[in-house]
C-alpha atoms as a PDB file:
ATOM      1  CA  UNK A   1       0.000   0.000   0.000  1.00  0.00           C
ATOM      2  CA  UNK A   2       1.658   2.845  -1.047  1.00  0.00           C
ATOM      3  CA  UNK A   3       0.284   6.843   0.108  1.00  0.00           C
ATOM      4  CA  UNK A   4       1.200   9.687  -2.036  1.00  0.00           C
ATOM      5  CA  UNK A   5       0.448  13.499  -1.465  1.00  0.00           C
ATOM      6  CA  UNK A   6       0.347  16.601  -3.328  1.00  0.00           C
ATOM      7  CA  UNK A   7       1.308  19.811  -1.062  1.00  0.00           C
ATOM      8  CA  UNK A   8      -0.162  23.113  -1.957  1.00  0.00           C
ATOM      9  CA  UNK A   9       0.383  26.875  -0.606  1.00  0.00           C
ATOM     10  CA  UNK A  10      -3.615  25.906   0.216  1.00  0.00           C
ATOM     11  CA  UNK A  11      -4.298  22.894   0.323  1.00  0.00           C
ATOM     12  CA  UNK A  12      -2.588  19.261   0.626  1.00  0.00           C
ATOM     13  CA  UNK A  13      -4.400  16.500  -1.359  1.00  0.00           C
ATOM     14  CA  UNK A  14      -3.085  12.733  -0.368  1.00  0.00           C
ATOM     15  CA  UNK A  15      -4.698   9.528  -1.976  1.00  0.00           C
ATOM     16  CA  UNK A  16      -3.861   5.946  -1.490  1.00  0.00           C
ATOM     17  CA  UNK A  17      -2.281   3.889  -4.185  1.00  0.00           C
ATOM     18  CA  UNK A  18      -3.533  -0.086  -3.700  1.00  0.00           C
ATOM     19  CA  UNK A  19      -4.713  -2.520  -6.404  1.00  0.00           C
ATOM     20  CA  UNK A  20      -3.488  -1.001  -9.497  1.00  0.00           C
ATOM     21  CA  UNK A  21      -5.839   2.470  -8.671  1.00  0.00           C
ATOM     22  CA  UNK A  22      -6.149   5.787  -6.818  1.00  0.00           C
ATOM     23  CA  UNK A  23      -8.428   6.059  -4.178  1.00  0.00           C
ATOM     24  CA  UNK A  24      -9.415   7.652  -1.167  1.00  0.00           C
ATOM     25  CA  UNK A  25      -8.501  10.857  -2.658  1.00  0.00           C
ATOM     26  CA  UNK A  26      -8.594  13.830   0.759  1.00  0.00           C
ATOM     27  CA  UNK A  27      -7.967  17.163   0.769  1.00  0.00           C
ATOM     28  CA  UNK A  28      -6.749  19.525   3.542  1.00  0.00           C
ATOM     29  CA  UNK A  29      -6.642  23.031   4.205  1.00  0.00           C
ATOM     30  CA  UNK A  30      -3.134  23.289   5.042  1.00  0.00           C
ATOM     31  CA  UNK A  31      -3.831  26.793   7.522  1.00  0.00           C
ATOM     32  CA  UNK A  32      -5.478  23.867   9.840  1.00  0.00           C
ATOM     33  CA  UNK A  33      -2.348  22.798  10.954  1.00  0.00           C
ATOM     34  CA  UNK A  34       0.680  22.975  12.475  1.00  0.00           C
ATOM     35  CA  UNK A  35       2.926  20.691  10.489  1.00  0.00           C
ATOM     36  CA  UNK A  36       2.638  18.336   7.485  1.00  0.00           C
ATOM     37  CA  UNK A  37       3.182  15.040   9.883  1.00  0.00           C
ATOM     38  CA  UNK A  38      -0.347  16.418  11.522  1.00  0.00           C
ATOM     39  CA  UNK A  39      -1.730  16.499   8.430  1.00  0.00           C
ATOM     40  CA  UNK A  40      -0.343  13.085   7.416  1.00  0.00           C
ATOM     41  CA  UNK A  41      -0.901  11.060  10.735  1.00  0.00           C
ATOM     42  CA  UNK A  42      -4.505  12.359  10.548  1.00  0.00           C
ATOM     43  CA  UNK A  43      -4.855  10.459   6.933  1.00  0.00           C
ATOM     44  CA  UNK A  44      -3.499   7.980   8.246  1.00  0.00           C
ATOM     45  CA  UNK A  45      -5.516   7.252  11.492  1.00  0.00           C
ATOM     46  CA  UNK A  46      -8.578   7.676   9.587  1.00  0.00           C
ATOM     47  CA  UNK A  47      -7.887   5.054   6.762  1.00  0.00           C
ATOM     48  CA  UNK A  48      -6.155   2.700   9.569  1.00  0.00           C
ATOM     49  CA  UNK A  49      -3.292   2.110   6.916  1.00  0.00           C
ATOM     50  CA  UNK A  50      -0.764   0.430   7.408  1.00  0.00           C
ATOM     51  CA  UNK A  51       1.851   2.441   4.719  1.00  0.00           C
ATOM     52  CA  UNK A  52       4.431  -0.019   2.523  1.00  0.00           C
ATOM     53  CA  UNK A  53       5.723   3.564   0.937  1.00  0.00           C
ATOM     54  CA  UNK A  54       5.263   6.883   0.582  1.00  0.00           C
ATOM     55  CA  UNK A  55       6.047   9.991  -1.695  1.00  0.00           C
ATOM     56  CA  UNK A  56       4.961  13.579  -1.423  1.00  0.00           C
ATOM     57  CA  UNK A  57       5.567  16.362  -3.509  1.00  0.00           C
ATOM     58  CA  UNK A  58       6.300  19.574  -1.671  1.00  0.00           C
ATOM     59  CA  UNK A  59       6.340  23.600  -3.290  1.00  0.00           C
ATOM     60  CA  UNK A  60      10.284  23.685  -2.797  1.00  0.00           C
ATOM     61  CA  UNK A  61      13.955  22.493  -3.752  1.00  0.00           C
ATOM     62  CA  UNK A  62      13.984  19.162  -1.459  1.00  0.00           C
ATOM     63  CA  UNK A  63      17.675  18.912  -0.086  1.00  0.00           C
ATOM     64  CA  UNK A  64      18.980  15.940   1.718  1.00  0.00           C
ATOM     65  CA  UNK A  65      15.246  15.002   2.312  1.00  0.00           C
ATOM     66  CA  UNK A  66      14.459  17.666   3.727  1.00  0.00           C
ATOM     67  CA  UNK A  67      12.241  20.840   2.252  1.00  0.00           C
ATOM     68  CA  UNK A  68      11.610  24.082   3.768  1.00  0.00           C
ATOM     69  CA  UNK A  69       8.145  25.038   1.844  1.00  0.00           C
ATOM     70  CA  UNK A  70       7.985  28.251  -0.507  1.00  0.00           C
ATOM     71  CA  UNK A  71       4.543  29.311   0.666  1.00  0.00           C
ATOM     72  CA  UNK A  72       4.227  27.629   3.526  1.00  0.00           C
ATOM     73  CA  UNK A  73       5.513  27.942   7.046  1.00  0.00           C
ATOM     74  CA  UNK A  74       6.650  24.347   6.683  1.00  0.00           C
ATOM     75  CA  UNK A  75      10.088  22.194   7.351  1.00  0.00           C
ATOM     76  CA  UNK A  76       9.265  18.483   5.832  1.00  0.00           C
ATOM     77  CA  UNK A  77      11.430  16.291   6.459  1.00  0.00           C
ATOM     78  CA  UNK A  78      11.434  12.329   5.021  1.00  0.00           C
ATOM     79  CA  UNK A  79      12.822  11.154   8.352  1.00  0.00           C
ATOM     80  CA  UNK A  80      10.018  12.992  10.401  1.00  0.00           C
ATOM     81  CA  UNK A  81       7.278  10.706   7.996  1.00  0.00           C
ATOM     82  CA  UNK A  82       9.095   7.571   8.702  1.00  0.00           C
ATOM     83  CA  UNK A  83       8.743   7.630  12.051  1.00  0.00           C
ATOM     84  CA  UNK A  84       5.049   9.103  11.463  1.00  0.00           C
ATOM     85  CA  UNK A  85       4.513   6.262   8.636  1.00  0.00           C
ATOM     86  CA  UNK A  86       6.449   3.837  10.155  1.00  0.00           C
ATOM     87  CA  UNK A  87       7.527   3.059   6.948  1.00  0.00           C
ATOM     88  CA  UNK A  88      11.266   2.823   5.762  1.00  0.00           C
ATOM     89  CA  UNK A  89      10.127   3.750   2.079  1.00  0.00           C
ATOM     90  CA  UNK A  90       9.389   7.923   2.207  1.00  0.00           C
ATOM     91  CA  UNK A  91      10.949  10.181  -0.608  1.00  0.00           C
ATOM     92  CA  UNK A  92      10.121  13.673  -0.580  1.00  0.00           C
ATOM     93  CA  UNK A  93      10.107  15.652  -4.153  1.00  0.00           C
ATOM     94  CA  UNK A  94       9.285  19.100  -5.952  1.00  0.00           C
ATOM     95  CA  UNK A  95       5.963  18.952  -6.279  1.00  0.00           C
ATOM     96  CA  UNK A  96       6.458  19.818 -10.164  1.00  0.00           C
ATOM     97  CA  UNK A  97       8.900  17.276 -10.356  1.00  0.00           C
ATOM     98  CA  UNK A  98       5.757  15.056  -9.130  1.00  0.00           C
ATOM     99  CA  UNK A  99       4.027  16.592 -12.199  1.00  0.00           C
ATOM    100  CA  UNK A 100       6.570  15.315 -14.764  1.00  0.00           C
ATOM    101  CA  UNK A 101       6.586  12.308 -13.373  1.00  0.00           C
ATOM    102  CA  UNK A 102       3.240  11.947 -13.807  1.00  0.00           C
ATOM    103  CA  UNK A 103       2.827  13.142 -17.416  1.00  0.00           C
ATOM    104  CA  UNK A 104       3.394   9.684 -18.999  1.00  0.00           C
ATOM    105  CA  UNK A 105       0.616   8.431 -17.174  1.00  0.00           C
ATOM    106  CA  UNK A 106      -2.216  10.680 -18.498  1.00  0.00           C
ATOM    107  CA  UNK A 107      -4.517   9.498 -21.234  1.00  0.00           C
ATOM    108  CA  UNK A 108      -5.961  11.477 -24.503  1.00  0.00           C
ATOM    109  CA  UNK A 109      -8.820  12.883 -22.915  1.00  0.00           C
ATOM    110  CA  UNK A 110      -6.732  14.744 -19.637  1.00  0.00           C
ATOM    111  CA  UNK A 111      -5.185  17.021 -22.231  1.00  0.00           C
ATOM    112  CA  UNK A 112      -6.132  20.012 -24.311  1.00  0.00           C
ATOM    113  CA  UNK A 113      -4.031  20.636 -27.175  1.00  0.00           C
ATOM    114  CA  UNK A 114      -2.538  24.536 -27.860  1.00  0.00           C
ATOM    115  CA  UNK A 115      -0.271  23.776 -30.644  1.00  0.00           C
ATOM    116  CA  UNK A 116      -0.132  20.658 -33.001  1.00  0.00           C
ATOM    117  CA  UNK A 117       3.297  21.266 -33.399  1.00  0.00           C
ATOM    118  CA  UNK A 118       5.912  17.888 -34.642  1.00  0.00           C
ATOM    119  CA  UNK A 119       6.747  15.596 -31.426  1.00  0.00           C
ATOM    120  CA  UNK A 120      10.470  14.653 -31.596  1.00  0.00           C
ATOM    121  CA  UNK A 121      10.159  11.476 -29.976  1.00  0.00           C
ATOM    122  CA  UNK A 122      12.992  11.186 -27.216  1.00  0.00           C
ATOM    123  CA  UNK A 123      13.453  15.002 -27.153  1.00  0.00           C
ATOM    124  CA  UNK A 124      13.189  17.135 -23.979  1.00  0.00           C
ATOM    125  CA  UNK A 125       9.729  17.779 -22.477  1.00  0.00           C
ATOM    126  CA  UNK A 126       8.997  20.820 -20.109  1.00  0.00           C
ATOM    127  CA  UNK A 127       5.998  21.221 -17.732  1.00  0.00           C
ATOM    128  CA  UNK A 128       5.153  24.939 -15.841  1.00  0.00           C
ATOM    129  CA  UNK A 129       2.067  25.759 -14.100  1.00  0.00           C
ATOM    130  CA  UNK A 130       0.475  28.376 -12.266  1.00  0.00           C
ATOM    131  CA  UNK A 131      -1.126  28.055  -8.815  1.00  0.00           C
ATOM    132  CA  UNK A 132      -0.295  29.652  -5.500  1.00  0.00           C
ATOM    133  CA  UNK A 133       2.912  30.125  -7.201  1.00  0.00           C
ATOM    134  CA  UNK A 134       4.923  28.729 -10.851  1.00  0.00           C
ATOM    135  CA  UNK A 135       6.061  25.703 -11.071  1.00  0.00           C
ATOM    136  CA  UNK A 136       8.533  24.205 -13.517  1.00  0.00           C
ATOM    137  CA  UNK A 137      10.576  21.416 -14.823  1.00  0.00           C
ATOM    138  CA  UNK A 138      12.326  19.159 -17.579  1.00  0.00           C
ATOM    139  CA  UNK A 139      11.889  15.872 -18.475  1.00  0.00           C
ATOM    140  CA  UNK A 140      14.666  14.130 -20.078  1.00  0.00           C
ATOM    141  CA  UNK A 141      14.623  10.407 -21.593  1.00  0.00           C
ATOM    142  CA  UNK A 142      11.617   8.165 -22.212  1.00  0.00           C
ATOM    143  CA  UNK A 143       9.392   5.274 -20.787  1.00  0.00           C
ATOM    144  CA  UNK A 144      11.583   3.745 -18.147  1.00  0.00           C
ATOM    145  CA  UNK A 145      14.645   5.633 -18.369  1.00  0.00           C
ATOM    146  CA  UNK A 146      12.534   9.109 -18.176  1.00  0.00           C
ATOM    147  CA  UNK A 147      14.175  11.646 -15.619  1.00  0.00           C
ATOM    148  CA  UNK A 148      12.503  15.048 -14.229  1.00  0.00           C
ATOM    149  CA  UNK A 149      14.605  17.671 -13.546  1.00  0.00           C
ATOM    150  CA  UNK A 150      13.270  19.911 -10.539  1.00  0.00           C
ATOM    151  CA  UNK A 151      13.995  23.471 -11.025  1.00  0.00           C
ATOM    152  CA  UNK A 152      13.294  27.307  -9.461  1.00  0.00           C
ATOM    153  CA  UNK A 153      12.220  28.434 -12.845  1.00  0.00           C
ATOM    154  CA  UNK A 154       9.576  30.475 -11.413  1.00  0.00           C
ATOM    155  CA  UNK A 155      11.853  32.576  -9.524  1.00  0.00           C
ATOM    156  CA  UNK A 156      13.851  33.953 -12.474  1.00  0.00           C
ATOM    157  CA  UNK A 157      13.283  37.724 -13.318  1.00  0.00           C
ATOM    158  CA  UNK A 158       9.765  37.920 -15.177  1.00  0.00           C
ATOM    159  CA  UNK A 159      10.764  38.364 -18.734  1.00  0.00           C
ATOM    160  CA  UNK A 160       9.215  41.383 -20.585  1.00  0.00           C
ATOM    161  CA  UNK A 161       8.414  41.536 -24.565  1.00  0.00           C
ATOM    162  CA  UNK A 162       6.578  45.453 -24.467  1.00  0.00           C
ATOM    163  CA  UNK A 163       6.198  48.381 -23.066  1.00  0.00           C
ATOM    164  CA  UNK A 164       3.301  47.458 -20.629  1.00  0.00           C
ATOM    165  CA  UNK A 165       5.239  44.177 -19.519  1.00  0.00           C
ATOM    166  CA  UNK A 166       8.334  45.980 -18.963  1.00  0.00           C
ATOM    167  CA  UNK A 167       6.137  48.956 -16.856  1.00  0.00           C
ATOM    168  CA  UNK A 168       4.610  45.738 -15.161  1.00  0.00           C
ATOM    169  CA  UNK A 169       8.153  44.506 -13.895  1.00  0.00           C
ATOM    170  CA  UNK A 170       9.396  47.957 -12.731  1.00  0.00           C
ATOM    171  CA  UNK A 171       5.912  47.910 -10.799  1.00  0.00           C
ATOM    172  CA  UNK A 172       6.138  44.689  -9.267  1.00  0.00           C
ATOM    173  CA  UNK A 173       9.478  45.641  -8.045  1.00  0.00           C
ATOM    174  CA  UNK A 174       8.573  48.654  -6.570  1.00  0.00           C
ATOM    175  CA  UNK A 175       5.421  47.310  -4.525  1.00  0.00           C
ATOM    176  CA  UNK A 176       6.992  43.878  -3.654  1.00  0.00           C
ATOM    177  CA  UNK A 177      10.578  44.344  -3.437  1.00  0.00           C
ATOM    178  CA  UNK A 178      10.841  41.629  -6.447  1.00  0.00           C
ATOM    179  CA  UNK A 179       9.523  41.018  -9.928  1.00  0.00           C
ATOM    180  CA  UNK A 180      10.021  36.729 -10.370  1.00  0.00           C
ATOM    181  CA  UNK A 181       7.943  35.282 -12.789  1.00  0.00           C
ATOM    182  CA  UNK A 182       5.973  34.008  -9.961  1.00  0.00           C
ATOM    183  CA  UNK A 183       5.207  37.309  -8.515  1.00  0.00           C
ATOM    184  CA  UNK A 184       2.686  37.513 -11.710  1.00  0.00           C
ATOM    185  CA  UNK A 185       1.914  34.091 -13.213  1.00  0.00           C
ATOM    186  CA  UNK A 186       0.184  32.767 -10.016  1.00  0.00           C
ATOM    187  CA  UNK A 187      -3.190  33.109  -8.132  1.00  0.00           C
ATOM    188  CA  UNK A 188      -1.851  36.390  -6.348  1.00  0.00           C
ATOM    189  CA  UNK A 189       0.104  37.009  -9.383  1.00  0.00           C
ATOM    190  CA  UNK A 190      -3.553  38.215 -11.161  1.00  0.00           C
ATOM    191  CA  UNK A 191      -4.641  40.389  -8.204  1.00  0.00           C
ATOM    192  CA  UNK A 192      -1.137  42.272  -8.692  1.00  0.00           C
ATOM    193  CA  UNK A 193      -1.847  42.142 -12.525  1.00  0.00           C
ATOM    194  CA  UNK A 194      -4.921  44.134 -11.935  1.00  0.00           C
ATOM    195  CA  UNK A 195      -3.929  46.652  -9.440  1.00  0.00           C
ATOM    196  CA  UNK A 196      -1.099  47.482 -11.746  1.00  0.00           C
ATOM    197  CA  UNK A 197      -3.783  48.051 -14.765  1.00  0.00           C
ATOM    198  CA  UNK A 198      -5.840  50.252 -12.517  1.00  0.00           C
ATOM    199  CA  UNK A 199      -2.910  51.964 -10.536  1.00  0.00           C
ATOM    200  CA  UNK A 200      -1.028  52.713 -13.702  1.00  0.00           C
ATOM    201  CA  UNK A 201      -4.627  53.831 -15.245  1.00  0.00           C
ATOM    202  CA  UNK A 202      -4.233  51.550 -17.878  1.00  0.00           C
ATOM    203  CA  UNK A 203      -7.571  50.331 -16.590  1.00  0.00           C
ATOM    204  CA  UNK A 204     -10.472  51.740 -14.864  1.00  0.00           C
ATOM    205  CA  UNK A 205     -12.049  50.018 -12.070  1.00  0.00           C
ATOM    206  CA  UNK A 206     -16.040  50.255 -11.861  1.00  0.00           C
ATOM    207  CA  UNK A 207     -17.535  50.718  -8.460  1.00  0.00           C
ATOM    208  CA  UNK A 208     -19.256  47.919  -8.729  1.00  0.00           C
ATOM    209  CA  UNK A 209     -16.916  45.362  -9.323  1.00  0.00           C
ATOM    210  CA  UNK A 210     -14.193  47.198  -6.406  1.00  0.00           C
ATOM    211  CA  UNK A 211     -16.968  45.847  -4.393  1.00  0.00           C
ATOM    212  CA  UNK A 212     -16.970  42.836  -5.449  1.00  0.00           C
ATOM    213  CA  UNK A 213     -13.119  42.289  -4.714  1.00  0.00           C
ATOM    214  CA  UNK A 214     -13.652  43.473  -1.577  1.00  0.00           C
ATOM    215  CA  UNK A 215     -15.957  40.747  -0.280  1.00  0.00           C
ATOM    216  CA  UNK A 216     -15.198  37.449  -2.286  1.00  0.00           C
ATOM    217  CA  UNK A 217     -10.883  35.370  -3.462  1.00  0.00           C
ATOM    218  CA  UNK A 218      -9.840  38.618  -5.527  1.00  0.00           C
ATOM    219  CA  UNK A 219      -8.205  36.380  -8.077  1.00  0.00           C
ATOM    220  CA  UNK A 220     -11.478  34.451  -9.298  1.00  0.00           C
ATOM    221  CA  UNK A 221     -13.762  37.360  -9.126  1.00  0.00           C
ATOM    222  CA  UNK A 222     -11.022  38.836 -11.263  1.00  0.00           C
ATOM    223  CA  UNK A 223     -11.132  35.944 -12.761  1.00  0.00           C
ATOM    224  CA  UNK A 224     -14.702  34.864 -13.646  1.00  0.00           C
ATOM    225  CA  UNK A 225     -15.635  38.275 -14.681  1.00  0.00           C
ATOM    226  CA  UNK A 226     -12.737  38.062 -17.398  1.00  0.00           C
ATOM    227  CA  UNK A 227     -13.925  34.892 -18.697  1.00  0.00           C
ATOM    228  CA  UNK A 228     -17.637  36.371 -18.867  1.00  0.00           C
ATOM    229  CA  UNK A 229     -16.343  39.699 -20.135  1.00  0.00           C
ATOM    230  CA  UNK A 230     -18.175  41.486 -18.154  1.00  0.00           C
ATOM    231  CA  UNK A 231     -15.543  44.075 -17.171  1.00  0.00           C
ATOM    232  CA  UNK A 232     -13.088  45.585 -19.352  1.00  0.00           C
ATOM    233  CA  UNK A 233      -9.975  45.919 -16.568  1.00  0.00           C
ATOM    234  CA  UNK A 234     -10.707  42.305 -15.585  1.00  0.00           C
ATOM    235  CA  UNK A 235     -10.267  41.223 -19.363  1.00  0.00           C
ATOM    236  CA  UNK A 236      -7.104  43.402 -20.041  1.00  0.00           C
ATOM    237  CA  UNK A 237      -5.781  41.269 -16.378  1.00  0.00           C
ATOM    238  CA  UNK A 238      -6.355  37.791 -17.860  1.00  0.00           C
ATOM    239  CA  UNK A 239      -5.432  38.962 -21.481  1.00  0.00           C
ATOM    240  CA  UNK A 240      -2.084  40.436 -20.300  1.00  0.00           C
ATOM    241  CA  UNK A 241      -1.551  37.738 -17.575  1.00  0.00           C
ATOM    242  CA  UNK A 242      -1.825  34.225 -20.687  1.00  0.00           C
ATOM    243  CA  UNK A 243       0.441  36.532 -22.610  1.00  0.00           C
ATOM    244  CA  UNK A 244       2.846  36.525 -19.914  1.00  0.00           C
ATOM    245  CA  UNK A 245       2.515  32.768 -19.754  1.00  0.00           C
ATOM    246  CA  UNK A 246       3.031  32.453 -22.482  1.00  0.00           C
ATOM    247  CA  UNK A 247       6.250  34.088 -23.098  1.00  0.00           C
ATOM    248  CA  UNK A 248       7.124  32.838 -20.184  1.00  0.00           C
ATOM    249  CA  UNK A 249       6.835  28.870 -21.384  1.00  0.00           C
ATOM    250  CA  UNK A 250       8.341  29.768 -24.892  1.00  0.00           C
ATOM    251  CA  UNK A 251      11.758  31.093 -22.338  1.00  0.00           C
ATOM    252  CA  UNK A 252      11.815  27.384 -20.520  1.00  0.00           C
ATOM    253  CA  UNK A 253      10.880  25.613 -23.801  1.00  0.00           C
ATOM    254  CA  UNK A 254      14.080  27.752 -25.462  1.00  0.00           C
ATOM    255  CA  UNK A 255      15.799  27.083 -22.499  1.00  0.00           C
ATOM    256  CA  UNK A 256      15.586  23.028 -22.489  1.00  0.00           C
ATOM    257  CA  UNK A 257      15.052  22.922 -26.414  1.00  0.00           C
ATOM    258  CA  UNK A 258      11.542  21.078 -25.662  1.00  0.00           C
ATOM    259  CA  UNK A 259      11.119  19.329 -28.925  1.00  0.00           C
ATOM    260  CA  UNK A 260       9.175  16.941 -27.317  1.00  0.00           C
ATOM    261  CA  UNK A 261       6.323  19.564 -25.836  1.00  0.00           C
ATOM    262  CA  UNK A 262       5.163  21.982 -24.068  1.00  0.00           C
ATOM    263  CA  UNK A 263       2.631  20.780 -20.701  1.00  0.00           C
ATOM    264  CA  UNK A 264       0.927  23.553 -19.203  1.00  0.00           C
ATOM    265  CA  UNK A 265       0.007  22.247 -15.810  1.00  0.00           C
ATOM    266  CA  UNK A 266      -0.995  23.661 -12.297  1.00  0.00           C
ATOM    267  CA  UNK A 267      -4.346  24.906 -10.479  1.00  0.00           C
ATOM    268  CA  UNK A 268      -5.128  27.979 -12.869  1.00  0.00           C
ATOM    269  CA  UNK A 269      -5.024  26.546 -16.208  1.00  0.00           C
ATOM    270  CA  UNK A 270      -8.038  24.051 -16.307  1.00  0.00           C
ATOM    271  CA  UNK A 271      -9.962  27.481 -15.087  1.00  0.00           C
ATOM    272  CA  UNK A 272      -9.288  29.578 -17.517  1.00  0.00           C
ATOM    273  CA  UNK A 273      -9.154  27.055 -20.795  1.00  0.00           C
ATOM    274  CA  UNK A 274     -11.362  28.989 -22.629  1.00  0.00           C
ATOM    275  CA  UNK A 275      -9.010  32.178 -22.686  1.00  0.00           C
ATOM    276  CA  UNK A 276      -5.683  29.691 -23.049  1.00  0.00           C
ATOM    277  CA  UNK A 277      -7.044  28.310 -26.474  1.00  0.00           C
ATOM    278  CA  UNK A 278      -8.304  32.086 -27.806  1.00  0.00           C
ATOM    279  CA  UNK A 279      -5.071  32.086 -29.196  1.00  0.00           C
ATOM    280  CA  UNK A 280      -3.284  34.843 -27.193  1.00  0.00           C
ATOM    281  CA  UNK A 281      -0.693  31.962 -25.366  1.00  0.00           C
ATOM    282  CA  UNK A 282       0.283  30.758 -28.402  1.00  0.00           C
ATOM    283  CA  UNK A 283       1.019  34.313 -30.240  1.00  0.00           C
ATOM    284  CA  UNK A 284       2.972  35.196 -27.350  1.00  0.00           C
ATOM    285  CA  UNK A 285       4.677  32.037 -27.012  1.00  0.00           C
ATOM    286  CA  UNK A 286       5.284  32.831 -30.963  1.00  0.00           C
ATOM    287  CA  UNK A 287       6.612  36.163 -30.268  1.00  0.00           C
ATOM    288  CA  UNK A 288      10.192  35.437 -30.553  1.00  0.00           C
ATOM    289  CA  UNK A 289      10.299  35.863 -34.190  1.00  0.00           C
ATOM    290  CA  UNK A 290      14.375  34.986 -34.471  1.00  0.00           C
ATOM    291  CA  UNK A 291      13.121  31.471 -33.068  1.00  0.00           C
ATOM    292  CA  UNK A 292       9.509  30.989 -34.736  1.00  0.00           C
ATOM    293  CA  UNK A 293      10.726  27.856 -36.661  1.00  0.00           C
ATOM    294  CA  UNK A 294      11.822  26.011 -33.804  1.00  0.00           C
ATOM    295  CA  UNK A 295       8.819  27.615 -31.353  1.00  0.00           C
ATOM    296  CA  UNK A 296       6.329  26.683 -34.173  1.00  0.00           C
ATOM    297  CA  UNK A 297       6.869  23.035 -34.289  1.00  0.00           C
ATOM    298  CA  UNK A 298       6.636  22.468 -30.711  1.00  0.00           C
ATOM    299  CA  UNK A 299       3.425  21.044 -29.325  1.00  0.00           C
ATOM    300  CA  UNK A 300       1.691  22.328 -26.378  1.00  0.00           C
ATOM    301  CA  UNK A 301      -0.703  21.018 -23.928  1.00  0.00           C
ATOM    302  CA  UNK A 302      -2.758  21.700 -21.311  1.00  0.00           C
ATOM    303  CA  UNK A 303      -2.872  19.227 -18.319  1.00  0.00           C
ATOM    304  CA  UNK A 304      -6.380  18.942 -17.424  1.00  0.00           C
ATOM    305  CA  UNK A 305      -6.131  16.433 -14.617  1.00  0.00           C
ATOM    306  CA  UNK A 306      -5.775  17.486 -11.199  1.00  0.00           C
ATOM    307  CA  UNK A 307      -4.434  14.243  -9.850  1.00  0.00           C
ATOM    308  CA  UNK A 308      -1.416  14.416 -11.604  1.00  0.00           C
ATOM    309  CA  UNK A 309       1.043  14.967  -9.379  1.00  0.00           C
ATOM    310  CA  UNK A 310      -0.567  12.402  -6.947  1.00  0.00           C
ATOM    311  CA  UNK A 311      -0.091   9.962 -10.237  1.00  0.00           C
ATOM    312  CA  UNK A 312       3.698  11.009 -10.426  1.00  0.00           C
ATOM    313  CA  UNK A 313       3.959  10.589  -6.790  1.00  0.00           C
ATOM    314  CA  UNK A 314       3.007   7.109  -7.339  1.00  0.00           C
ATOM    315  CA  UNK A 315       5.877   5.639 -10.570  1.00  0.00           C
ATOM    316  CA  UNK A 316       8.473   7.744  -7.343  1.00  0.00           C
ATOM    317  CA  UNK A 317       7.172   5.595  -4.822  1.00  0.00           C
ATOM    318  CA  UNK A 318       6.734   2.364  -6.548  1.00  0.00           C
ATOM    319  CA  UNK A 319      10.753   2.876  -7.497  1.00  0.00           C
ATOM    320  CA  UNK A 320      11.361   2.825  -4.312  1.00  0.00           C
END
C-alpha cells in the first residue's frame, strides 16, 4: 500500500495507491495545521493504513530530504514521515517534479491541445504551471529511463516583450521588493496584474466590481468576470496575464530545447481554458520571431487532470 500526497500553498491532497488504482482521494486546508506530519498522521488514522511507501511532492527544492516550503511555514522532512509512517520507504520531491513524473501516465482525454506542433520522440519535455505560485521542470529520456529535472524556474526575473510588460516589472518591483515570474503568473500574481492596470490607469475600475473584490478570493472574481467579459480591466488582467505565460513557457521551452512539448500544468489553467485556447498563449509564445521555426513546431498542452502529481507521486514511490 503505497500513500502519495500533493502539497499546496492551500491545500494538501493525499490519496492511497492499492490494487493497481487511486483512491481515497482527501484534501486539507493546510492553515489547519501545524505541520505536514499532523496532516499526514490524521490520513493515516482515519484510513487505519498500514503504509508499505510513501512519496509527497512539496512547493520547494527538497535537499537531503528535507524541504523548507515556498509558501508555507513548513520544514518536511522524510525522516520525520518515517517515524510518522512507520515506513522505511518515504521520498520527498518538488511537487512539479511530481508533475513530470506523472505526465506519462495521463490518457488522450486529460489534455487540451494549444499547438499541433511535430513531437520529436525522445526530445526534452517541459511542464510549468500556475497556482499559488509557478512551477517548472524538464523531463529528459523516455518510458523507463525518463528523468525530471526539478527546477526554481519560477523565480527567475519575469521576462518582458513590451512596453506594458516591462512597466509591469518595474511595478512589481517597486510594490513587492521583487519582480520573479511568480510574482505575476500565479493566483496572487492576477490580483497584482490588476492593481497594476488600474494603478497605472491603464484600466479603470467600476464601483461595482471594487466591491466585489472586496468581499469574495480577488483572483477568481477577477477571474470569472474576465472569462464572462463582463468588465473591461478584468479582461485586459487575464489577457495580459496568458500573454505573460506564455512568453514565459516559450523562455523554458528555449531554455531546455523542448522538442518533445510543451505541458501547461498547475491549479489555474483548467480554469481559464477557454481564454488559453483564444489564441493569445500561443502568439505570445510565438513572439520570438528569431526562433519561430523552432517555437512553431513544438506542441503544447494543457494538463487537465488534477491528480497528476498524486499519479507522479506514485511511478516515485513504486521505485522505491
Amino acid at each position: 500500500m503505497i500513500v502519495v500526497g500533493d502539497l499546496g500553498g492551500t491545500s494538501c491532497r493525499l490519496a492511497v495507491y492499492a490494487n493497481g488504482k487511486l483512491s481515497r482521494v482527501t484534501v486539507f486546508k493546510s492553515d489547519d495545521f501545524k505541520m505536514f506530519e499532523d496532516v499526514v498522521e490524521r490520513y493515516v488514522a482515519e484510513n487505519k493504513l498500514r503504509v508499505s511507501a510513501a512519496c509527497f511532492g512539496v512547493p520547494g527544492p527538497v535537499v537531503d530530504g528535507v524541504a523548507k516550503l515556498t509558501n508555507l511555514p513548513w520544514i518536511v522532512s522524510e525522516r520525520a514521515l518515517r517515524r510518522t509512517l512507520n515506513a522505511k520507504r518515504v521520498r520527498l520531491i518538488n511537487d512539479f517534479e511530481a508533475v513530470g513524473y506523472g505526465i506519462d501516465t495521463l490518457k488522450r482525454k486529460d489534455v487540451m491541445v494549444l499547438q499541433k506542433g511535430t513531437r520529436v520522440k525522445g526530445g526534452a519535455r517541459v511542464v510549468l504551471g500556475a497556482g499559488t505560485g509557478l512551477g517548472a521542470v524538464i523531463i529528459v529520456g523516455a518510458g523507463k529511463s525518463i528523468r525530471v529535472l526539478p527546477s526554481e524556474g519560477g523565480m527567475a526575473r519575469l521576462s518582458v516583450q513590451d512596453e506594458v510588460s516591462s512597466r509591469l516589472r518595474t511595478y512589481l518591483e517597486r510594490v513587492t521588493g521583487f519582480a520573479d515570474a511568480e510574482s505575476a503568473l500565479s493566483g496572487a500574481g492576477i490580483v497584482r496584474i490588476y492593481d497594476f492596470l488600474r494603478d497605472e490607469r491603464v484600466g479603470t475600475e467600476s464601483a461595482t466590481r471594487r466591491e466585489d473584490l472586496r468581499h469574495g478570493d480577488r483572483a477568481a472574481v477577477i477571474t470569472d468576470h474576465a472569462l464572462r467579459g463582463r468588465d473591461p480591466l478584468c479582461v485586459g488582467t487575464l489577457d495580459l496575464f496568458v500573454s505573460l505565460y506564455g512568453a514565459e513557457a516559450a523562455v523554458l521551452a528555449l531554455t531546455a530545447l523542448a522538442t518533445g512539448g510543451v505541458y501547461v500544468a498547475g491549479g489555474i489553467a483548467p480554469r481559464i481554458i477557454k481564454k488559453l485556447r483564444d489564441g493569445t498563449f500561443v502568439n505570445a509564445f510565438l513572439a520570438y520571431k528569431r526562433m519561430r521555426h523552432v517555437l512553431g513546431k513544438i506542441p503544447i498542452f494543457v494538463v487537465m487532470d488534477e491528480l497528476v502529481g498524486l499519479k507522479g507521486a506514485v511511478v516515485v514511490a513504486q521505485g522505491l
